[in-house]
N, C-alpha and C. Protein backbone atom coordinates (compact mmCIF):
# COMPACT_ATOMS: atom_id res chain seq x y z
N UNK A 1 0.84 -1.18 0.00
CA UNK A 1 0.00 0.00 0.00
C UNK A 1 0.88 1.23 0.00
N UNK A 2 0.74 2.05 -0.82
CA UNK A 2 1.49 3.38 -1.22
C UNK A 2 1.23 4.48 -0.22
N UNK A 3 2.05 5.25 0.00
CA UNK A 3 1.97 6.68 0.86
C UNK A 3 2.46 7.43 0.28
N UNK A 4 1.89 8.30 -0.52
CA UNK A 4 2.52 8.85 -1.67
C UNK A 4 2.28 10.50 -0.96
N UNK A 5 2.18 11.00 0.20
CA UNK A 5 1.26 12.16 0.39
C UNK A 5 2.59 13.20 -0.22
N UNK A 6 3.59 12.67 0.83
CA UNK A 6 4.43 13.89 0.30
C UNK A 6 4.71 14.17 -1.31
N UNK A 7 4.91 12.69 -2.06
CA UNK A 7 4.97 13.25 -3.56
C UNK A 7 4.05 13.54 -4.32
N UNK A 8 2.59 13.86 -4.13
CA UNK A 8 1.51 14.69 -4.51
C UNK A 8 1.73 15.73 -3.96
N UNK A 9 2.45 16.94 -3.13
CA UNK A 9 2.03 17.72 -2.83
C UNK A 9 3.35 18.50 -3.81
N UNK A 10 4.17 17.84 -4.57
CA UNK A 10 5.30 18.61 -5.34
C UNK A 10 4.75 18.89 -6.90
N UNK A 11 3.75 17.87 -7.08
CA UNK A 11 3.15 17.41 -8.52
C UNK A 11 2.32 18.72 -9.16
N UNK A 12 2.54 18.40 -10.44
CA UNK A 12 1.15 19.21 -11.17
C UNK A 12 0.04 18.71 -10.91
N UNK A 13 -0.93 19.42 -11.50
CA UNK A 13 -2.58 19.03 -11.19
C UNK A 13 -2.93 17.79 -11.76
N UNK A 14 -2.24 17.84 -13.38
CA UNK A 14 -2.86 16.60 -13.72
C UNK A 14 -1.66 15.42 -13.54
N UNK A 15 -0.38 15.51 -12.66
CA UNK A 15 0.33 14.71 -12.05
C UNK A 15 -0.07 14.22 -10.85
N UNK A 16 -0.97 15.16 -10.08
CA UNK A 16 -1.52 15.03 -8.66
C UNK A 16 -2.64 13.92 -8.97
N UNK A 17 -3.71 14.22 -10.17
CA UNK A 17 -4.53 13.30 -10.11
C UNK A 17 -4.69 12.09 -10.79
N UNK A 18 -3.03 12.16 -11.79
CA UNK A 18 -2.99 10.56 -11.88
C UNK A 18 -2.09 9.58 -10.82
N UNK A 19 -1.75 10.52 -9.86
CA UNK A 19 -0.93 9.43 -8.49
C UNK A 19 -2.34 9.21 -8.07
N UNK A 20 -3.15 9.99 -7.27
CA UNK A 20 -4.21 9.45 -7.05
C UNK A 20 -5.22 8.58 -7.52
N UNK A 21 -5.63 8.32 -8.76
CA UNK A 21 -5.79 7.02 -9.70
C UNK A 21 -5.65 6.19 -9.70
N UNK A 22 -3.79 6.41 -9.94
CA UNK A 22 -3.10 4.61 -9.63
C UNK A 22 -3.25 4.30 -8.40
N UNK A 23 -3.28 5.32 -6.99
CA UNK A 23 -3.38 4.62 -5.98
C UNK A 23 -4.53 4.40 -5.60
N UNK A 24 -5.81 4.34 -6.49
CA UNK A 24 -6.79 4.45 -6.32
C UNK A 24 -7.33 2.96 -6.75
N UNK A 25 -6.50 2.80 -7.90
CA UNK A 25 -6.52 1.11 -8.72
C UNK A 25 -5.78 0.42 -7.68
N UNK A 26 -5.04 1.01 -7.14
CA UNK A 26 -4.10 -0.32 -6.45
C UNK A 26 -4.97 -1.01 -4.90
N UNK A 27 -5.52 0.06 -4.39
CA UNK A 27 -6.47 0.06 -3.43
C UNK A 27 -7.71 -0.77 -3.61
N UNK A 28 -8.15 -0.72 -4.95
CA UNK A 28 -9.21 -1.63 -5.26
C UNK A 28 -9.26 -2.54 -5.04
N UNK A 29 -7.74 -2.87 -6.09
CA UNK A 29 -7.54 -4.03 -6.40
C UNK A 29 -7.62 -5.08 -5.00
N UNK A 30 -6.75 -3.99 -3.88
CA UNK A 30 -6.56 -4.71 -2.64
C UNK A 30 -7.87 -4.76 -1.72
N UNK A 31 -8.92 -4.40 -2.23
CA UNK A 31 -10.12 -4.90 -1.20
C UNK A 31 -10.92 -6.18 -2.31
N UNK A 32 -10.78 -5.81 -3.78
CA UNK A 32 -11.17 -7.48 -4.39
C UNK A 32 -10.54 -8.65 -3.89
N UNK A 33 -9.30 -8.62 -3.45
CA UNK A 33 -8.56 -9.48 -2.87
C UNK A 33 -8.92 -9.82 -1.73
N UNK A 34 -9.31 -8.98 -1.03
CA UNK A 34 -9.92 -8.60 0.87
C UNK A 34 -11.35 -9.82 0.63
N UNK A 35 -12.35 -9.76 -0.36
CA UNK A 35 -13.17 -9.76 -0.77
C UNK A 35 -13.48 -11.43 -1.59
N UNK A 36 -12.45 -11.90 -1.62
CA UNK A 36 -12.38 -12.99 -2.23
C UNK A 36 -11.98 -13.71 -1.05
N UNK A 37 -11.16 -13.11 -0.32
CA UNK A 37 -10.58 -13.71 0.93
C UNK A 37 -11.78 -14.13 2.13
N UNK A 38 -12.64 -13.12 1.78
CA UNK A 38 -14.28 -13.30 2.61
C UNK A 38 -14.97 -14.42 2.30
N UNK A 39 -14.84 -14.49 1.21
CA UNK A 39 -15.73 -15.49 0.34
C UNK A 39 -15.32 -17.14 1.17
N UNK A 40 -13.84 -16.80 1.66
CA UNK A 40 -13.60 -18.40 2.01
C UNK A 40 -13.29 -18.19 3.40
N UNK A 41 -14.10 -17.07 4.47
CA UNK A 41 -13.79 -17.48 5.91
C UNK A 41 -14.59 -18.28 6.38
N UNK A 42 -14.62 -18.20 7.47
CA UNK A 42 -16.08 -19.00 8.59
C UNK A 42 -17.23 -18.30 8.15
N UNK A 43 -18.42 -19.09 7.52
CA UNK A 43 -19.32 -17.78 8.11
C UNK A 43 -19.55 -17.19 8.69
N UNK A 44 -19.98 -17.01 10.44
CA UNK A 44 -19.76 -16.41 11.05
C UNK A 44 -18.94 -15.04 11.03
N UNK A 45 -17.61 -15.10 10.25
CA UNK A 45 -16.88 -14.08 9.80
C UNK A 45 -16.90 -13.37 8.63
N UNK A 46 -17.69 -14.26 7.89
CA UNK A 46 -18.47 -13.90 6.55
C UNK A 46 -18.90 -12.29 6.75
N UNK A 47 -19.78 -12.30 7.65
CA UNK A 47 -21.01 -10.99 7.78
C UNK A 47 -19.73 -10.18 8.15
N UNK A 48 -18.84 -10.40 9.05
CA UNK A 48 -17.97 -9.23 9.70
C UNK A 48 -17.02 -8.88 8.76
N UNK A 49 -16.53 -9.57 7.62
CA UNK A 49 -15.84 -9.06 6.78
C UNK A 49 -16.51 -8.20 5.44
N UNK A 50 -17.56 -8.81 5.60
CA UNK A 50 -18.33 -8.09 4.33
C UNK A 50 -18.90 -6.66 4.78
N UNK A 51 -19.23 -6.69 5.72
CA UNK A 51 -19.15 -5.26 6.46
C UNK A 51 -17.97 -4.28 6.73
N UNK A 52 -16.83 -4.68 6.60
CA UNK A 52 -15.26 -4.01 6.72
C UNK A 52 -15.20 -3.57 5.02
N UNK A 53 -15.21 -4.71 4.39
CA UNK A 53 -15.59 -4.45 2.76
C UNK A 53 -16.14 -3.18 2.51
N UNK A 54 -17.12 -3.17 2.75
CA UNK A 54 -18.65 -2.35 2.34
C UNK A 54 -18.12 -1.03 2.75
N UNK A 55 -17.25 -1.10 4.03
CA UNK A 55 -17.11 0.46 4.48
C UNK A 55 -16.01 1.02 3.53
N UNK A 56 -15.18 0.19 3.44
CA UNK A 56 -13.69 0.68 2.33
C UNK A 56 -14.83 0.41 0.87
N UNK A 57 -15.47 0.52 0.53
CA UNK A 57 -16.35 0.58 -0.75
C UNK A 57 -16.89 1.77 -0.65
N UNK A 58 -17.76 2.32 0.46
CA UNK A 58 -18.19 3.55 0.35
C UNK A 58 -16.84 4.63 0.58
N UNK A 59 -15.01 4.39 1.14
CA UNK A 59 -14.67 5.29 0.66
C UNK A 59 -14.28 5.36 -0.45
N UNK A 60 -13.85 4.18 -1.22
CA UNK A 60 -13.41 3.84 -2.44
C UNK A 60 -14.75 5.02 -3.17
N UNK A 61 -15.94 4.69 -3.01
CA UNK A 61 -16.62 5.93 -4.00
C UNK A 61 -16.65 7.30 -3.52
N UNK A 62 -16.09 7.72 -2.38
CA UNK A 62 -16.17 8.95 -1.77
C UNK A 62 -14.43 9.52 -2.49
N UNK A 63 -13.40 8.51 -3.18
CA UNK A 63 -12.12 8.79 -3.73
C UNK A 63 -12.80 8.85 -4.77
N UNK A 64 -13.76 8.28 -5.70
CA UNK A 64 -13.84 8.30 -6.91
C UNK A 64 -14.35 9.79 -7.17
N UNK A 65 -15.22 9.85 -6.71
CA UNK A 65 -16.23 11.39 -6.68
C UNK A 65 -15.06 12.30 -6.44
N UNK A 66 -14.09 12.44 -5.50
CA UNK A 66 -13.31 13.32 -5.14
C UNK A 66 -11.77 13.62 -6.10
N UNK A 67 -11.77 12.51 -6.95
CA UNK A 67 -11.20 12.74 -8.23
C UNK A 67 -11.76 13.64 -9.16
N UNK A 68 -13.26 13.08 -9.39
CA UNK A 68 -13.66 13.53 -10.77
C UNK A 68 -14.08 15.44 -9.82
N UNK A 69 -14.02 15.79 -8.79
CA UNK A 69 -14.19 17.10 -8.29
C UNK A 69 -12.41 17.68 -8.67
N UNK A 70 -12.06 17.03 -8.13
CA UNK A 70 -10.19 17.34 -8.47
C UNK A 70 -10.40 17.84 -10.08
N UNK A 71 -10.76 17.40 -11.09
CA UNK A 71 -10.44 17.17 -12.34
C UNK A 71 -11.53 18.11 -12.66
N UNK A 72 -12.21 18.69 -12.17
CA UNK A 72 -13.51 19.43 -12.57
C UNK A 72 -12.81 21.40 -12.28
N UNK A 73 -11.93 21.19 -11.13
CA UNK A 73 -11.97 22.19 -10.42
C UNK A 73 -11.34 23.44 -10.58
N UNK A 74 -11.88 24.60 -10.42
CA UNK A 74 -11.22 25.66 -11.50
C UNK A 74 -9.36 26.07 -10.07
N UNK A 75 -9.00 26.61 -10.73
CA UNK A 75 -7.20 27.41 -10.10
C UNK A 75 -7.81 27.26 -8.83
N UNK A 76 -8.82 28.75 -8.69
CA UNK A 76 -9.54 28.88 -7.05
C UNK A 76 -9.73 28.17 -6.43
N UNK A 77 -10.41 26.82 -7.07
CA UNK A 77 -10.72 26.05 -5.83
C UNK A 77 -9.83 25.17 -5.64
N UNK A 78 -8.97 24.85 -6.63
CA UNK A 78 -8.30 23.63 -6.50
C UNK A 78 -7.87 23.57 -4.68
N UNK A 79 -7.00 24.40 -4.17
CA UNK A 79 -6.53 24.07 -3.24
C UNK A 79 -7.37 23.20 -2.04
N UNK A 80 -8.48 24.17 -1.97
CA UNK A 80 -9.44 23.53 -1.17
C UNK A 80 -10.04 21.97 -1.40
N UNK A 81 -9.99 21.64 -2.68
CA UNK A 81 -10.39 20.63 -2.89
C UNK A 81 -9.02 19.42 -2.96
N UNK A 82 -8.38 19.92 -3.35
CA UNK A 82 -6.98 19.12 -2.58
C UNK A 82 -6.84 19.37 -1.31
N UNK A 83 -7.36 19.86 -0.84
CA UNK A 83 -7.32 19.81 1.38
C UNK A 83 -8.37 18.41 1.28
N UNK A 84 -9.59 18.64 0.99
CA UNK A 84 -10.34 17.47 1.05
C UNK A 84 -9.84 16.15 0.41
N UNK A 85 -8.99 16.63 -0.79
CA UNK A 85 -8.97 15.36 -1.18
C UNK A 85 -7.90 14.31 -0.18
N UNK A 86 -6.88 15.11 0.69
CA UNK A 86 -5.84 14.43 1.42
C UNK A 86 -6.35 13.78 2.44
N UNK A 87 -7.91 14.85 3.26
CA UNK A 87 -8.66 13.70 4.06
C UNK A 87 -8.60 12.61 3.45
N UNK A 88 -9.72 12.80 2.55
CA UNK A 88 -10.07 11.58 1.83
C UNK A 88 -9.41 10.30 2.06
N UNK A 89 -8.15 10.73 1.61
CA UNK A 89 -7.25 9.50 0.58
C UNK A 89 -6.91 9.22 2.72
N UNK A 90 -6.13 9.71 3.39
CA UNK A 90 -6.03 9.92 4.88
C UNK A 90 -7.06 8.36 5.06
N UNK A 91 -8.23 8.96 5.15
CA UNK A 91 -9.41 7.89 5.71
C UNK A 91 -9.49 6.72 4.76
N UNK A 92 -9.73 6.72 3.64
CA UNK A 92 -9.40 5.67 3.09
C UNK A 92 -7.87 4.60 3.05
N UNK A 93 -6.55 5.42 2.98
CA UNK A 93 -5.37 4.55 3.43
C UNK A 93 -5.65 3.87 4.89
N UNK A 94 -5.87 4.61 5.84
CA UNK A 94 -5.97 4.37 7.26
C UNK A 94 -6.94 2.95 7.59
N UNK A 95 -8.52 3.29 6.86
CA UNK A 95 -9.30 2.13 7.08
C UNK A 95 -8.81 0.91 6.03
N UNK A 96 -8.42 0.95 5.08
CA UNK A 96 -7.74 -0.20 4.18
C UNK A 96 -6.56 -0.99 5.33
N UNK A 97 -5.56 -0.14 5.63
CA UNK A 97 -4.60 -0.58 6.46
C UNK A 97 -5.30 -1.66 7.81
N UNK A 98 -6.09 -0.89 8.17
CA UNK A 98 -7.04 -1.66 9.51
C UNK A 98 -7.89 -2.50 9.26
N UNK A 99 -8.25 -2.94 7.90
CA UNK A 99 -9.06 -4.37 7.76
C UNK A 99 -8.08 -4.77 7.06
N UNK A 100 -7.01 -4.85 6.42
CA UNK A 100 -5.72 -5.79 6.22
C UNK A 100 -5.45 -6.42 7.31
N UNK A 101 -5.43 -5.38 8.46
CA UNK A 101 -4.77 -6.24 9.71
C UNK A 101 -5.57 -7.37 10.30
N UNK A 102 -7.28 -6.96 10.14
CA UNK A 102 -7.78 -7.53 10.78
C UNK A 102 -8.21 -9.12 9.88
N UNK A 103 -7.84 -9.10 8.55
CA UNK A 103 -7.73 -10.02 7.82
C UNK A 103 -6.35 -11.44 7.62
N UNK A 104 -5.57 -11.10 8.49
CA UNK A 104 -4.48 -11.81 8.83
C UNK A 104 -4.70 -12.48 9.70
């Protein structure tokens, strides 16, 4: 899993929002994996993983939306919307990291 914060903050705009992309694909990729890995626990653990899923899914679309705002956004706003977007990516690295762990 990538931590790219400091080298997005040196980048151009449309350098800023293709690091965010790829780490956006790579993140996916790593909850289909999370996700397949569900498919073969206990049941019992079934429901609790598919619920860890579901939450890194709703940020996975709260990164997607916050791209296509990145890519929308005029000079003015950009900054502000790159403040949000570092939450973002923040809460989404953070909760990915914490159902990895809890998937081991």
């Amino acid at each position: 899993m990538s931590n790219n914060h400091t080298e997005h903050c040196s980048k151009t705009k449309e350098e800023y929002i293709d690091s965010l992309s790829a780490e956006l694909k790579e993140w996916s990729a790593e909850i289909d994996v999370l996700s397949a890995k569900a498919e073969t626990a206990e049941a019992d653990m079934q429901v609790k993983y598919h619920e860890e899923i579901e939450s890194l899914r709703v940020r996975e679309r709260a990164a997607v939306e916050k791209i296509k705002e990145l890519r929308a956004a005029s000079d003015d706003a950009w900054d502000a919307i790159k403040d949000t977007a570092e939450h973002v990516w923040h809460d989404f690295r953070t909760g990915l990291a914490n159902v990895i762990s809890k998937f081991k």
